[in-house]
C-alpha atoms as a PDB file:
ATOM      1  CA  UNK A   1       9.830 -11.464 -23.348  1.00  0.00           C
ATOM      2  CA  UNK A   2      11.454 -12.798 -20.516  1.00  0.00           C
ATOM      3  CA  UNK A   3      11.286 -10.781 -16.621  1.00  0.00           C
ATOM      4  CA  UNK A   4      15.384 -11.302 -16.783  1.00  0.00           C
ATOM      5  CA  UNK A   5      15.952  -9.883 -20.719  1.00  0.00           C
ATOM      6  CA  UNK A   6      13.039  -7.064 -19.570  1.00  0.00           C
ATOM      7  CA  UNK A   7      15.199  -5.848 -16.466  1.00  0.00           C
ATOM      8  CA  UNK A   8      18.407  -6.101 -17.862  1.00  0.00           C
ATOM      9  CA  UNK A   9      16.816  -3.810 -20.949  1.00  0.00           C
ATOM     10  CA  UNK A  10      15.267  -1.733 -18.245  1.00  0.00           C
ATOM     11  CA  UNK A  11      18.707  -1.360 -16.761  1.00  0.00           C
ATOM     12  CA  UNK A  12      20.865  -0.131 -19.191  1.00  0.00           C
ATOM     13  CA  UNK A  13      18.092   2.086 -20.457  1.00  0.00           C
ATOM     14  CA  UNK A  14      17.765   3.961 -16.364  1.00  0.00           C
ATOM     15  CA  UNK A  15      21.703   4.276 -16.543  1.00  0.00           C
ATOM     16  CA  UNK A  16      21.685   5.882 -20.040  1.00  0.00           C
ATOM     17  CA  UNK A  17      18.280   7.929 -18.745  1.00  0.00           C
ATOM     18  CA  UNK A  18      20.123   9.432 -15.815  1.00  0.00           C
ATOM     19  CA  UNK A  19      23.352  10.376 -17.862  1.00  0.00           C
ATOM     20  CA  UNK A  20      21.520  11.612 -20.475  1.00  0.00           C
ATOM     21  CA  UNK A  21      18.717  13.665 -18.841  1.00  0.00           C
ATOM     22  CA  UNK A  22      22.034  15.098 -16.481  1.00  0.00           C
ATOM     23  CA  UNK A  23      23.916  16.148 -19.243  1.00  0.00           C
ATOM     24  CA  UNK A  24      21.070  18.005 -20.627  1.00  0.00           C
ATOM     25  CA  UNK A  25      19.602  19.402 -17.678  1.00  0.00           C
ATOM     26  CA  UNK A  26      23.136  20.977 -16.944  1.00  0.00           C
ATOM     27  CA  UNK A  27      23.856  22.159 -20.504  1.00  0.00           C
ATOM     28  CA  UNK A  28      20.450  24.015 -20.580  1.00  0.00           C
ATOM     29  CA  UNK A  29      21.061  25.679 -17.034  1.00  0.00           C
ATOM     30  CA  UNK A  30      24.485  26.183 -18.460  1.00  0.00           C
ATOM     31  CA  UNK A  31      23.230  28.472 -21.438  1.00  0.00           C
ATOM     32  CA  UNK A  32      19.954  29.790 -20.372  1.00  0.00           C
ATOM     33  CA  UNK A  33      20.780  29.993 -16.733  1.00  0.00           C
ATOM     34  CA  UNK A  34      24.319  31.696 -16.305  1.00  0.00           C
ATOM     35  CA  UNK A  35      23.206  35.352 -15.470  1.00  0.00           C
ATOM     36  CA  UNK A  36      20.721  34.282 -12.985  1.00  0.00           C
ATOM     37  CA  UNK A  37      20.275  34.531  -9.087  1.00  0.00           C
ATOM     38  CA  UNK A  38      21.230  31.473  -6.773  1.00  0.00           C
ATOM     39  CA  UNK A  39      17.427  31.187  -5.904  1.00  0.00           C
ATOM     40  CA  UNK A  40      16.389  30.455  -9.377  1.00  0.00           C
ATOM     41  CA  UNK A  41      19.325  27.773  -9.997  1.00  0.00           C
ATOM     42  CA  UNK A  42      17.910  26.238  -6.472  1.00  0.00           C
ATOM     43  CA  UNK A  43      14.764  26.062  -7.565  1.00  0.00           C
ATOM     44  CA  UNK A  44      15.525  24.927 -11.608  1.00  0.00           C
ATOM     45  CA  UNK A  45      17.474  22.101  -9.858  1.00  0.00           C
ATOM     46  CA  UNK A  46      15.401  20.910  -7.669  1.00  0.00           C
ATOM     47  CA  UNK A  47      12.758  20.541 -10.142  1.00  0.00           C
ATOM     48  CA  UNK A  48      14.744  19.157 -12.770  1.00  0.00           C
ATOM     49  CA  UNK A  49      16.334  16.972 -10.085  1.00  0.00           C
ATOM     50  CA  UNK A  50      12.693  15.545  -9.774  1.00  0.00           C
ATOM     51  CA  UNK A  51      11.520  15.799 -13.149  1.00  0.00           C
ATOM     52  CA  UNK A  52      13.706  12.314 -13.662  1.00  0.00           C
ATOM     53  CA  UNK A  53      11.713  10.442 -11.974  1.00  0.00           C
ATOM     54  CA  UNK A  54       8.422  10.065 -14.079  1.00  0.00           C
ATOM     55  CA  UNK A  55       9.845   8.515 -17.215  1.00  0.00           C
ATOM     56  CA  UNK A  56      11.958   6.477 -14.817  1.00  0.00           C
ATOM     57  CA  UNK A  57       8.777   4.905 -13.203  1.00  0.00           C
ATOM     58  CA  UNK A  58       7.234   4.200 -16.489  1.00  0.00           C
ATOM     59  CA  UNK A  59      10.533   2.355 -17.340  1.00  0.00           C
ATOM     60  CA  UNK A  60      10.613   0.318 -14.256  1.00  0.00           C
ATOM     61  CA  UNK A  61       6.733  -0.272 -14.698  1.00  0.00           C
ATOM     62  CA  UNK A  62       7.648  -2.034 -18.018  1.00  0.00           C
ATOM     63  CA  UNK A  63      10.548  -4.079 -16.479  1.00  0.00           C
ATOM     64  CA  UNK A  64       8.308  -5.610 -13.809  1.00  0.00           C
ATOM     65  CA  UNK A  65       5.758  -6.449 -16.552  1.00  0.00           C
ATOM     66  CA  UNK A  66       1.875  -6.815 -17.001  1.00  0.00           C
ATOM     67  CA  UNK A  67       0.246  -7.462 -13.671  1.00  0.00           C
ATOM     68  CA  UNK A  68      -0.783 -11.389 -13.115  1.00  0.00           C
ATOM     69  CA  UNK A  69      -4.363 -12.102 -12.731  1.00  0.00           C
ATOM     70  CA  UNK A  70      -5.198 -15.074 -10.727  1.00  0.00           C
END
């Protein structure tokens, strides 16, 4: 597959990602989290806040390709 087709796959799939894993991540603290103290929706944010990142990195791992050998 070509490095232009894989990024602009990779693309649309990180925008859809992020909406998706936003929309979640607030409907679950939403539901589960309404009765709670501030400190625990600081701390279920930031962590959910970074939880985005991991399959994000595999995704842009597979946009960039296999490594070239020499």
């Amino acid at each position: 597959m070509p490095i232009r087709l894989r990024k602009l796959i990779g693309t649309v799939l990180l925008v859809l990602l992020v909406i998706v894993y936003a929309v979640f991540a607030t409907a679950f603290a939403t539901v589960y989290l309404a009765d709670a103290g501030g400190l625990v929706h600081l701390l279920y944010f930031a962590g959910s806040g970074l939880l985005w990142v991991l399959p994000a990195m595999l995704l842009i791992r597979w946009m960039y390709g296999p490594r070239r050998t020499r």
